[in-house]
PDB file of N, CA and C in Angstrom:
ATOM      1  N   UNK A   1      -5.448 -22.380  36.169  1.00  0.00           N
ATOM      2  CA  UNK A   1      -6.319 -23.504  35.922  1.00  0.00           C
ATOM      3  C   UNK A   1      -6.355 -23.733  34.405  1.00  0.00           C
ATOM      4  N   UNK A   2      -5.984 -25.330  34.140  1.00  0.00           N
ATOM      5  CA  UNK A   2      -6.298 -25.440  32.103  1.00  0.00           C
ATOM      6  C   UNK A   2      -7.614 -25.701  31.981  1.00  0.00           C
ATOM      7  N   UNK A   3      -7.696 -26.131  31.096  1.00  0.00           N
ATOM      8  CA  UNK A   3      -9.243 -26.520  30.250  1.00  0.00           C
ATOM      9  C   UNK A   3      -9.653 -27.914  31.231  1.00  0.00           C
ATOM     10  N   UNK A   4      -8.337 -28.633  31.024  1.00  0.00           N
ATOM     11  CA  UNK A   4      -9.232 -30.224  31.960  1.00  0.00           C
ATOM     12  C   UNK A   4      -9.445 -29.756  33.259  1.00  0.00           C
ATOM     13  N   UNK A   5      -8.323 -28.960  33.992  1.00  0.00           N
ATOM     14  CA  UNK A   5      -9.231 -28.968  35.396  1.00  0.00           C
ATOM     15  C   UNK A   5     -10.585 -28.173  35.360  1.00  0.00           C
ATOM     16  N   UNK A   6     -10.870 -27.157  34.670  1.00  0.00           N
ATOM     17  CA  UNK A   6     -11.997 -26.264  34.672  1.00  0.00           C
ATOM     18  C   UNK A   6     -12.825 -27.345  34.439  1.00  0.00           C
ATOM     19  N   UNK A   7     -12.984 -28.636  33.709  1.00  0.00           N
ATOM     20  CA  UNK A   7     -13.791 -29.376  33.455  1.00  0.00           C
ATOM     21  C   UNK A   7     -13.750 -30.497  34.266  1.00  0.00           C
ATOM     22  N   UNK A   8     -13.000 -30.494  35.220  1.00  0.00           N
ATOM     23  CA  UNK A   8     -12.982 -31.787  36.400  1.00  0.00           C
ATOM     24  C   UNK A   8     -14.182 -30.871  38.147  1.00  0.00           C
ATOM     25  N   UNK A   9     -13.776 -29.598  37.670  1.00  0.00           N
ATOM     26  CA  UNK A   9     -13.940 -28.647  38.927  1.00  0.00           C
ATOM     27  C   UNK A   9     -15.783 -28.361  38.171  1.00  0.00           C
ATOM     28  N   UNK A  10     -16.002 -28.213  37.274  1.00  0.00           N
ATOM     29  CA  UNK A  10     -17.358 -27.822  36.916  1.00  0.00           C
ATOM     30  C   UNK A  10     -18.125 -29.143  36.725  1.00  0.00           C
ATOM     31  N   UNK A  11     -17.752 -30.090  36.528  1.00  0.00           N
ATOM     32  CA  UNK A  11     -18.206 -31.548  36.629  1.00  0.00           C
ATOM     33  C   UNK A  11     -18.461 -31.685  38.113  1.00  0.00           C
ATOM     34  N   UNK A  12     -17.767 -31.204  39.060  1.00  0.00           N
ATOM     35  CA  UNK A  12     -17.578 -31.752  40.530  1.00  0.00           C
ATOM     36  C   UNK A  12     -18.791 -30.222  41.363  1.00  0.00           C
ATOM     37  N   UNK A  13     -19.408 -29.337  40.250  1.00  0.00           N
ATOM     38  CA  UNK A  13     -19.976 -28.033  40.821  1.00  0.00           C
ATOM     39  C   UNK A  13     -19.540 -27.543  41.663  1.00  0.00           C
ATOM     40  N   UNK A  14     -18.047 -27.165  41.498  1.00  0.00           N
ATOM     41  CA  UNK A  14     -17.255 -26.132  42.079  1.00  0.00           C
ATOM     42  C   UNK A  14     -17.054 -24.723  41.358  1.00  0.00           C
ATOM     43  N   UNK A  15     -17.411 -25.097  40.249  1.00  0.00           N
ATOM     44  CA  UNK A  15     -17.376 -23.644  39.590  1.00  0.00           C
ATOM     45  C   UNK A  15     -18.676 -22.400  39.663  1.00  0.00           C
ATOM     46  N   UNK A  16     -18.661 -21.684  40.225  1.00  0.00           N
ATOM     47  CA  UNK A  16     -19.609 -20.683  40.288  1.00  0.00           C
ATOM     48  C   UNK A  16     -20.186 -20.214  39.175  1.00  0.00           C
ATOM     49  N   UNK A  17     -18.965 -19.187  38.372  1.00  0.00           N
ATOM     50  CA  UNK A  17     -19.197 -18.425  36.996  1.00  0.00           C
ATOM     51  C   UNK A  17     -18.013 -18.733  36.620  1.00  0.00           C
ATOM     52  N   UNK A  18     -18.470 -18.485  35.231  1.00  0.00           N
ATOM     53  CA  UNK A  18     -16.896 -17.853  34.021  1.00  0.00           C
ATOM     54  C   UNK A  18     -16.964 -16.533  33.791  1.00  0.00           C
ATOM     55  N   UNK A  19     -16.046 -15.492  33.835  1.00  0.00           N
ATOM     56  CA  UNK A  19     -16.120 -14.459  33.751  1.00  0.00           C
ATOM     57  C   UNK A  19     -15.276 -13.952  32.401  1.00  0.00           C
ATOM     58  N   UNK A  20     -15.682 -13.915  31.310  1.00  0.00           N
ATOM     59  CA  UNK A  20     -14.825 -13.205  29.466  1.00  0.00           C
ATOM     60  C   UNK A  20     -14.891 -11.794  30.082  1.00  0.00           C
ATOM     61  N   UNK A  21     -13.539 -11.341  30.266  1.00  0.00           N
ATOM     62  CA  UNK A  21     -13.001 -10.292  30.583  1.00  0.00           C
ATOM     63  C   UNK A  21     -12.034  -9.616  29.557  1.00  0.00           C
ATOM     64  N   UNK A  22     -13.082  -8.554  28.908  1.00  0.00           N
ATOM     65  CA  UNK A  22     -12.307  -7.610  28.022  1.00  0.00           C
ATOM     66  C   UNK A  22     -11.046  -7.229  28.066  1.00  0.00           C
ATOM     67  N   UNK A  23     -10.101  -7.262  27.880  1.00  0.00           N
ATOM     68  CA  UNK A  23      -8.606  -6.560  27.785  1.00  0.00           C
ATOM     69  C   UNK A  23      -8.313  -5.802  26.851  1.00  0.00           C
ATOM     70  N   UNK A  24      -7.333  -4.746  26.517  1.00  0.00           N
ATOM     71  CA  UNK A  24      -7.260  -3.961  25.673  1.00  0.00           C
ATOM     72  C   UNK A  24      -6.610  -4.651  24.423  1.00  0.00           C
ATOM     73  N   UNK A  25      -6.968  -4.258  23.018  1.00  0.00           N
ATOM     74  CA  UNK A  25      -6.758  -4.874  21.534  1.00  0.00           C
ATOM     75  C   UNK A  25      -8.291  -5.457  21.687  1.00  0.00           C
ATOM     76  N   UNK A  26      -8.967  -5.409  22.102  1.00  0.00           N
ATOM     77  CA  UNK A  26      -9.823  -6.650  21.876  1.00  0.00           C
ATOM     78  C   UNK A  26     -10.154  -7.615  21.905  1.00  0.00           C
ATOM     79  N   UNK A  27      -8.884  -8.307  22.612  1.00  0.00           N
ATOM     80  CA  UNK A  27      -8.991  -9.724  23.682  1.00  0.00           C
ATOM     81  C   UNK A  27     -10.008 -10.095  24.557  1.00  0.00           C
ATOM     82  N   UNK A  28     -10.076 -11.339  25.056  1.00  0.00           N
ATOM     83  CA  UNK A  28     -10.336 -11.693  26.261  1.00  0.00           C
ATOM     84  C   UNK A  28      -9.829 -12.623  26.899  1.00  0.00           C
ATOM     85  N   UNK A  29      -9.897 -12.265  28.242  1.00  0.00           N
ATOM     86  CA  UNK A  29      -9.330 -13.609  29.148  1.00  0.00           C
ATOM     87  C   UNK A  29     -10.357 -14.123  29.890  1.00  0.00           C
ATOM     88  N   UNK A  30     -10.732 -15.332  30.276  1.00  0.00           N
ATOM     89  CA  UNK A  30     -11.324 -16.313  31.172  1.00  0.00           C
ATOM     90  C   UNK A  30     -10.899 -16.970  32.134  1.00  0.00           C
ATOM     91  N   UNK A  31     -11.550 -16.302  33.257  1.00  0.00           N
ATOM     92  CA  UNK A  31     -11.465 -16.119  34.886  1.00  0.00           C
ATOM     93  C   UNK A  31     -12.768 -17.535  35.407  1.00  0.00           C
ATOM     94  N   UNK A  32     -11.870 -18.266  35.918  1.00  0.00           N
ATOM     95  CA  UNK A  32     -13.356 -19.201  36.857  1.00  0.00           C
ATOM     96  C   UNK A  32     -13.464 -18.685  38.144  1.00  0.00           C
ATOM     97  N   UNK A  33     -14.494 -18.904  38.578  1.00  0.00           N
ATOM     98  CA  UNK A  33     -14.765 -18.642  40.261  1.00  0.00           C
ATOM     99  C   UNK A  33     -14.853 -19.949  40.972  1.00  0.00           C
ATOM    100  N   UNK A  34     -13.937 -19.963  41.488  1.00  0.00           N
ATOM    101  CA  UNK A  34     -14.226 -21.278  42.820  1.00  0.00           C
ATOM    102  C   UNK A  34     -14.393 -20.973  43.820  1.00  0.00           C
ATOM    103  N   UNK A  35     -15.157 -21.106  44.971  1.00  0.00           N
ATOM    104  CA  UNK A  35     -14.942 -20.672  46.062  1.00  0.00           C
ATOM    105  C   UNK A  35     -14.998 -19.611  46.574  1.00  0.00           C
ATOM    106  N   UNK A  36     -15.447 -18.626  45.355  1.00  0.00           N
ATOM    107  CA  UNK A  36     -15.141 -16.958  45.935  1.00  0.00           C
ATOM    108  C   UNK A  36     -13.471 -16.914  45.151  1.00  0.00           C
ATOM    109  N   UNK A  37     -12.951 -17.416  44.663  1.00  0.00           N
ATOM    110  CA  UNK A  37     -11.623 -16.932  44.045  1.00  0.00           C
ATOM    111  C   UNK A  37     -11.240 -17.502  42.667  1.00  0.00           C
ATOM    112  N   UNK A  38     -10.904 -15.893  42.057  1.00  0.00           N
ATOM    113  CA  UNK A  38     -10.668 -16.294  40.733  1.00  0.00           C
ATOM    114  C   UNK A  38      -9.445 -17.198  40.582  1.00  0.00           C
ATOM    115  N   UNK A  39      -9.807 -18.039  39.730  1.00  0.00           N
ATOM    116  CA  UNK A  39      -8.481 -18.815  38.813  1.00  0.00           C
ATOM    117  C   UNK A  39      -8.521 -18.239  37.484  1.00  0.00           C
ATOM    118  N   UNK A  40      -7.780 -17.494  36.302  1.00  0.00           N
ATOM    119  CA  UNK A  40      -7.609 -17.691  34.957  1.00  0.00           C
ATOM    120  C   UNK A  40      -7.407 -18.781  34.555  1.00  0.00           C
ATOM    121  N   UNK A  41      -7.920 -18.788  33.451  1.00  0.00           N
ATOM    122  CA  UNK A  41      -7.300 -20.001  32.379  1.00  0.00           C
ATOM    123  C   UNK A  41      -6.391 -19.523  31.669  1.00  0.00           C
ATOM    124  N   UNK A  42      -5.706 -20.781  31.838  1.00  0.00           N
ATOM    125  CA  UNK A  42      -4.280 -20.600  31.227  1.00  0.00           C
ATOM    126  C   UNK A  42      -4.028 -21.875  30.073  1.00  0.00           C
ATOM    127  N   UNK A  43      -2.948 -21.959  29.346  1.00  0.00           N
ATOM    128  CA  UNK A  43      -3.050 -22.643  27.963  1.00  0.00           C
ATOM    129  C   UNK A  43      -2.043 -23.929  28.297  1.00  0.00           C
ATOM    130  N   UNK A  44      -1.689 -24.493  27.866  1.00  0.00           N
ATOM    131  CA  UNK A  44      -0.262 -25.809  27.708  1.00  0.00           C
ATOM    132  C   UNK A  44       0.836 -25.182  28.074  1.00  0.00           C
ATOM    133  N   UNK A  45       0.934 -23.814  28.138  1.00  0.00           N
ATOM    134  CA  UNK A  45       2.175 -23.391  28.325  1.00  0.00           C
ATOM    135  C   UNK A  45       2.519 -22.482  30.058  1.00  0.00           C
ATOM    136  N   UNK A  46       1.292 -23.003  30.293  1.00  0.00           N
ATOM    137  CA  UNK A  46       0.755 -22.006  31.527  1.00  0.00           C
ATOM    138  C   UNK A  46       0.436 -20.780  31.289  1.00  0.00           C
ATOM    139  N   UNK A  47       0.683 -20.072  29.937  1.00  0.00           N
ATOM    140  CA  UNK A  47       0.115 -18.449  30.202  1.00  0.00           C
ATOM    141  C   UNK A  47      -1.334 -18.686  30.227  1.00  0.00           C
ATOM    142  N   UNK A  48      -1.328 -17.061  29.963  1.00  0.00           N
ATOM    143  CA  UNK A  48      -3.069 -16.783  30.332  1.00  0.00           C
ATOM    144  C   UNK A  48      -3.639 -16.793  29.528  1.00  0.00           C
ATOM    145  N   UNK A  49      -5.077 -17.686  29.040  1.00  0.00           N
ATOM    146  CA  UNK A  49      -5.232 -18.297  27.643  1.00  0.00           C
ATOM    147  C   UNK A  49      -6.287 -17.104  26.886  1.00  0.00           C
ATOM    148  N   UNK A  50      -6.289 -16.660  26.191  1.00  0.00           N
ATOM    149  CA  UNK A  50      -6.710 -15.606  25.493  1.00  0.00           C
ATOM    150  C   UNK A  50      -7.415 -15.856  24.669  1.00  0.00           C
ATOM    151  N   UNK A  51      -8.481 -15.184  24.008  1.00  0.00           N
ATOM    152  CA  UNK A  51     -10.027 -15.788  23.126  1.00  0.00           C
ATOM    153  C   UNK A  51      -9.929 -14.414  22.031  1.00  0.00           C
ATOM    154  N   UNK A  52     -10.315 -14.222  21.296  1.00  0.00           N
ATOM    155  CA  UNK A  52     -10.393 -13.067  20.098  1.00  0.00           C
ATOM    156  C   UNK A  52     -11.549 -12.424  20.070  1.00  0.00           C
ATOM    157  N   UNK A  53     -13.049 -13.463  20.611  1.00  0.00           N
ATOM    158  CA  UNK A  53     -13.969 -12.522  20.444  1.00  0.00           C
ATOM    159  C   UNK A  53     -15.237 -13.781  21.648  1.00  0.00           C
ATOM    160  N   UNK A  54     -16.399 -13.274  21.838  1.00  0.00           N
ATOM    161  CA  UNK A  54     -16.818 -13.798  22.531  1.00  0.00           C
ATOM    162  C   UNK A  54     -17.441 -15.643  22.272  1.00  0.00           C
ATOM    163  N   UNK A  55     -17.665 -15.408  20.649  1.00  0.00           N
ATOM    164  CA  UNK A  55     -18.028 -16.486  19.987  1.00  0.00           C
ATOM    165  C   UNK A  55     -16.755 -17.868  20.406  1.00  0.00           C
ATOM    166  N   UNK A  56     -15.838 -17.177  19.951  1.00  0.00           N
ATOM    167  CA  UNK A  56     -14.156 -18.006  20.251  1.00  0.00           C
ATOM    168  C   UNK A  56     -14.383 -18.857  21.883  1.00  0.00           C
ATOM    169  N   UNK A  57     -14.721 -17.851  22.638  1.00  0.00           N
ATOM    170  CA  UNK A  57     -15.021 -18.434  24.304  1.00  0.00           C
ATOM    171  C   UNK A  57     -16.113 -19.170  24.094  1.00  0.00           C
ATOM    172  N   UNK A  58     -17.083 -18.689  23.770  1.00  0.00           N
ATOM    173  CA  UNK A  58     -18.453 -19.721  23.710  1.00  0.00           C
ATOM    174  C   UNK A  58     -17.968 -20.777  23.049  1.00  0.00           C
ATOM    175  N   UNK A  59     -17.415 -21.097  21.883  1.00  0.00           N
ATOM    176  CA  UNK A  59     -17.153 -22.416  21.398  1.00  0.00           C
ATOM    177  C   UNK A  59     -16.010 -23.327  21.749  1.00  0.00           C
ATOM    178  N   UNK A  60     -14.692 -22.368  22.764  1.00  0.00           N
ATOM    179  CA  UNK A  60     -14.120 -22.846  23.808  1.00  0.00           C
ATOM    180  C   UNK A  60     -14.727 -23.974  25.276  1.00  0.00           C
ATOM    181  N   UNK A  61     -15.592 -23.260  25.566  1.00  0.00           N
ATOM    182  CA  UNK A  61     -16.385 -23.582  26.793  1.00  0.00           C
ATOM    183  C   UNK A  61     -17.204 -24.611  26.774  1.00  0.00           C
ATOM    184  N   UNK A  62     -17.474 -25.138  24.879  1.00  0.00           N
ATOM    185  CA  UNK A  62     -18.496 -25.932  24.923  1.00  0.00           C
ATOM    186  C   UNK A  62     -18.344 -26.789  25.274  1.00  0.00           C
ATOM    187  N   UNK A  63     -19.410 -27.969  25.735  1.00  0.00           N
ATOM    188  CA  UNK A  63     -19.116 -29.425  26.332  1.00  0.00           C
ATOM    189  C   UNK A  63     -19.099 -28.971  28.264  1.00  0.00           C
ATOM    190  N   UNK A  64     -18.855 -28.348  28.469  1.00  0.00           N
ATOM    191  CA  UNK A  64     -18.733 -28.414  29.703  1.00  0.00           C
ATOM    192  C   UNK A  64     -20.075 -27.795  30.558  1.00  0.00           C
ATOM    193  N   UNK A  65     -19.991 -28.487  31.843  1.00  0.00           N
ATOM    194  CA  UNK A  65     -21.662 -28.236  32.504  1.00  0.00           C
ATOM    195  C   UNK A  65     -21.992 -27.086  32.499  1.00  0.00           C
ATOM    196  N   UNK A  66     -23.341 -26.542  32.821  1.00  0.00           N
ATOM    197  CA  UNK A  66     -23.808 -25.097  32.431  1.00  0.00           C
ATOM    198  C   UNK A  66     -23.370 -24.315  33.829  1.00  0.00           C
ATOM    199  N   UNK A  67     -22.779 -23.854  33.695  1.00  0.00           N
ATOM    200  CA  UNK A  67     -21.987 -22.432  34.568  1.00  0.00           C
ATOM    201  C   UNK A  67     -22.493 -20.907  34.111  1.00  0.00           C
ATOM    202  N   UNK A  68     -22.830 -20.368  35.111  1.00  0.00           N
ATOM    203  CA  UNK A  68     -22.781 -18.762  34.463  1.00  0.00           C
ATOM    204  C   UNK A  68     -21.875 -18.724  34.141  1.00  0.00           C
ATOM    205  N   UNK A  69     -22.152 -17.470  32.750  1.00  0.00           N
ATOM    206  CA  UNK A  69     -20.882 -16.966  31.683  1.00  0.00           C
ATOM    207  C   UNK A  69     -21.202 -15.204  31.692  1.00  0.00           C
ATOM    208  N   UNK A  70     -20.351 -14.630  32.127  1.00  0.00           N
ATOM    209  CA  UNK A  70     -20.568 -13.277  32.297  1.00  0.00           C
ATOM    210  C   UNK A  70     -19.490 -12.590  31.163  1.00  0.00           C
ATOM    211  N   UNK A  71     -20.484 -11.542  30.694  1.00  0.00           N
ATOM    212  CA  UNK A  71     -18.857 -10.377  29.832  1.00  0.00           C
ATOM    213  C   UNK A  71     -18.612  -9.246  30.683  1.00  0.00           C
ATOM    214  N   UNK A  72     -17.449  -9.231  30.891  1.00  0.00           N
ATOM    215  CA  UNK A  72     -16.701  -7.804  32.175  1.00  0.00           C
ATOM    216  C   UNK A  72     -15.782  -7.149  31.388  1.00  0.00           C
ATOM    217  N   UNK A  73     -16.156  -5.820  31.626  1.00  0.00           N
ATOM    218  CA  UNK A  73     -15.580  -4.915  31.218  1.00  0.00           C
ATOM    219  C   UNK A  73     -14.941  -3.898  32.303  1.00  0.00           C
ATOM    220  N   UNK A  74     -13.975  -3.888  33.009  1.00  0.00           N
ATOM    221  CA  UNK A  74     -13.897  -3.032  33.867  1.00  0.00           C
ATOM    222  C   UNK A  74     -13.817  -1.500  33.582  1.00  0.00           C
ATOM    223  N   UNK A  75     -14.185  -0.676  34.740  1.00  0.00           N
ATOM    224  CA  UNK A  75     -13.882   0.758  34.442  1.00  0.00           C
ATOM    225  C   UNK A  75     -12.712   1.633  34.591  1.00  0.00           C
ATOM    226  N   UNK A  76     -12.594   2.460  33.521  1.00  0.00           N
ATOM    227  CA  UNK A  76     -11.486   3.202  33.438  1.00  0.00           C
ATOM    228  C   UNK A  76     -11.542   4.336  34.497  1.00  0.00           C
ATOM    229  N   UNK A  77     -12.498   4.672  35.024  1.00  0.00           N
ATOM    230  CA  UNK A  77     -12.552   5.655  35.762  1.00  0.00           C
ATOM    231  C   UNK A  77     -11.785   5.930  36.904  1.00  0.00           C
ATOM    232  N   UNK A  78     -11.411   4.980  37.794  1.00  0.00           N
ATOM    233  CA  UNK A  78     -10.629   4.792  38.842  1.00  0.00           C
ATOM    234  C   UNK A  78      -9.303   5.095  38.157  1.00  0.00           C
ATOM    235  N   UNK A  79      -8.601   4.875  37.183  1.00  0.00           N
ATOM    236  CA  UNK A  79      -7.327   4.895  36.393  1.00  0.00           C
ATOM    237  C   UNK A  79      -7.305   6.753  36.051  1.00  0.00           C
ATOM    238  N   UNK A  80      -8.328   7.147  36.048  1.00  0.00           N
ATOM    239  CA  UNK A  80      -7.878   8.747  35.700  1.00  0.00           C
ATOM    240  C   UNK A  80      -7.854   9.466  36.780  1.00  0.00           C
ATOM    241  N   UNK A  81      -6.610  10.525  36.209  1.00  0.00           N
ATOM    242  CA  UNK A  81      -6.004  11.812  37.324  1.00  0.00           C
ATOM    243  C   UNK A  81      -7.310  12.659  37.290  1.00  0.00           C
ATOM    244  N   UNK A  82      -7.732  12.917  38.654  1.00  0.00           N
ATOM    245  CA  UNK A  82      -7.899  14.074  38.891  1.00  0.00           C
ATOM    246  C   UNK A  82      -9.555  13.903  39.089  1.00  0.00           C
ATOM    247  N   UNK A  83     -10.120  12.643  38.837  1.00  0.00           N
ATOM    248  CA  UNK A  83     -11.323  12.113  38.683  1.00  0.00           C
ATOM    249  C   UNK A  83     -11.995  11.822  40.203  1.00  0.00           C
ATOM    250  N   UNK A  84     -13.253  12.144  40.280  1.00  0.00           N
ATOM    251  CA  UNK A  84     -13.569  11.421  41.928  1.00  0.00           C
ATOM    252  C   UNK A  84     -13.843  10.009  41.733  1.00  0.00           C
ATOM    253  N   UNK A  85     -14.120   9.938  42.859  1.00  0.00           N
ATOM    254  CA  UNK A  85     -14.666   8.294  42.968  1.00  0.00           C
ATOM    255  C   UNK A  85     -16.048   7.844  42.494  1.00  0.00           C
ATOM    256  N   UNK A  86     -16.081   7.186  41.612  1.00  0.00           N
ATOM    257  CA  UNK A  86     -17.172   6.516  40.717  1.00  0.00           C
ATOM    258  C   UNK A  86     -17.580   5.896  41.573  1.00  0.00           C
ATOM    259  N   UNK A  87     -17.478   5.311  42.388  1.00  0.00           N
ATOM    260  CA  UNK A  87     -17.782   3.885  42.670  1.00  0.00           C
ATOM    261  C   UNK A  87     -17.310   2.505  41.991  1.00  0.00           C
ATOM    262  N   UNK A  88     -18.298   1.971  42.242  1.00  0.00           N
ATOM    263  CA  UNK A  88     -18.082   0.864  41.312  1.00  0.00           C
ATOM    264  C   UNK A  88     -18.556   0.673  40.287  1.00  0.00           C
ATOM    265  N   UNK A  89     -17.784   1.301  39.199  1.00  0.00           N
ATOM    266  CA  UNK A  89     -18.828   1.401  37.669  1.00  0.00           C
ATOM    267  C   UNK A  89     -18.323   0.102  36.720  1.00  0.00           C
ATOM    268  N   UNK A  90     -17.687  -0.920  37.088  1.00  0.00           N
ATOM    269  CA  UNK A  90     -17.409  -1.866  36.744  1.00  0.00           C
ATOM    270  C   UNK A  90     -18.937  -2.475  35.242  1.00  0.00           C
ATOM    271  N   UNK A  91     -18.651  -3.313  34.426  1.00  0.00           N
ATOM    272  CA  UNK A  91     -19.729  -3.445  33.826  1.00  0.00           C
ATOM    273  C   UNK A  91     -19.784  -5.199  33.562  1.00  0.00           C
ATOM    274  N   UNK A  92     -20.604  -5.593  33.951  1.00  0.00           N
ATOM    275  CA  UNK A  92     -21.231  -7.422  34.032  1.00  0.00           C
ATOM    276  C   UNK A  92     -22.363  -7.815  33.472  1.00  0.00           C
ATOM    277  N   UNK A  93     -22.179  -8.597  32.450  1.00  0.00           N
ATOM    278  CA  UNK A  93     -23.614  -8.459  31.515  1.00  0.00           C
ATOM    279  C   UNK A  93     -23.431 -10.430  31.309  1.00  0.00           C
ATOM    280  N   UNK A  94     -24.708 -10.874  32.022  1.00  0.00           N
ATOM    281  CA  UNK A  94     -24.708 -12.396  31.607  1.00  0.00           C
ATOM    282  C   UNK A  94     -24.579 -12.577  29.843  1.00  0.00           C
ATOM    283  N   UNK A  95     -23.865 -13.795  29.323  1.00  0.00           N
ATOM    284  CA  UNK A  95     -24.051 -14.077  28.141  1.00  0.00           C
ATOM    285  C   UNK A  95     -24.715 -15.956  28.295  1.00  0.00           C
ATOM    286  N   UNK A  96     -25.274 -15.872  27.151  1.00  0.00           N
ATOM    287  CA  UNK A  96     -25.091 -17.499  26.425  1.00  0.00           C
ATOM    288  C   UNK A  96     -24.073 -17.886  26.548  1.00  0.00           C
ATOM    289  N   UNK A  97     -24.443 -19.399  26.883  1.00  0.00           N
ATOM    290  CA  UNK A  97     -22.788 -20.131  26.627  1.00  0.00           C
ATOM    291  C   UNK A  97     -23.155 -20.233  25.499  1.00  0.00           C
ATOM    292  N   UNK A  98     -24.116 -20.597  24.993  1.00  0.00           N
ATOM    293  CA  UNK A  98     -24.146 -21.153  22.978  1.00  0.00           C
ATOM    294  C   UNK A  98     -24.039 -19.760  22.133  1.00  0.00           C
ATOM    295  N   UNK A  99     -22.990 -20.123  20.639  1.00  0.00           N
ATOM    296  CA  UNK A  99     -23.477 -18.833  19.964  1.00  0.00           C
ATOM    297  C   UNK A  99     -24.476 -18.985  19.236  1.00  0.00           C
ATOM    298  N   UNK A 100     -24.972 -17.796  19.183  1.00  0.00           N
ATOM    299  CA  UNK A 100     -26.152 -17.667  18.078  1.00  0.00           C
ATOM    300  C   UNK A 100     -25.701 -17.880  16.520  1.00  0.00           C
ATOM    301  N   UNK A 101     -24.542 -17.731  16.179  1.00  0.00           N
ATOM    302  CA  UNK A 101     -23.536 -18.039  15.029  1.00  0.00           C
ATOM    303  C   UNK A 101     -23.188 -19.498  14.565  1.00  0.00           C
TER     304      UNK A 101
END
């Protein structure tokens, strides 16, 4: 999904949440929910469009109708040998769409 459809689909209140999903370096990527299913955003080139810090997404996102905006961090725990089962230690923390910056 690019920027105009995320903004044709959240205009039309199909969008649930945005989800800024930590990646390793310090990235993030932005996941919409439609329907129960993620779409990423992706850029002009179709990859997967990538933000530097959360401010970058918040001032990405602006203009468009108010959607939950969540920061996800998933857990490493499931990824290690020898570890039991956590559960679901996944981590979801609502943000502002506006920065305080």
């Amino acid at each position: 999904m690019n920027l105009q459809q995320l903004s044709t689909e959240a205009r039309a209140g199909h969008v649930e949440e945005l989800n800024l999903i930590a990646i390793e370096g310090g990235d993030f990527l932005i996941e919409a929910r439609v329907k129960g299913h993620a779409h990423p955003l992706v850029d002009k080139l179709g990859k997967r469009l990538q933000v530097h810090s959360v401010v970058d997404a918040q001032r990405l996102l602006e203009g468009l109708p108010a959607v939950p905006l969540h920061l996800v961090h998933w857990s490493m725990d499931d990824e290690m040998c020898g570890g039991g089962d956590a559960g679901d230690s996944d981590l979801k923390i609502p943000m502002p769409r506006r920065s305080a910056w």
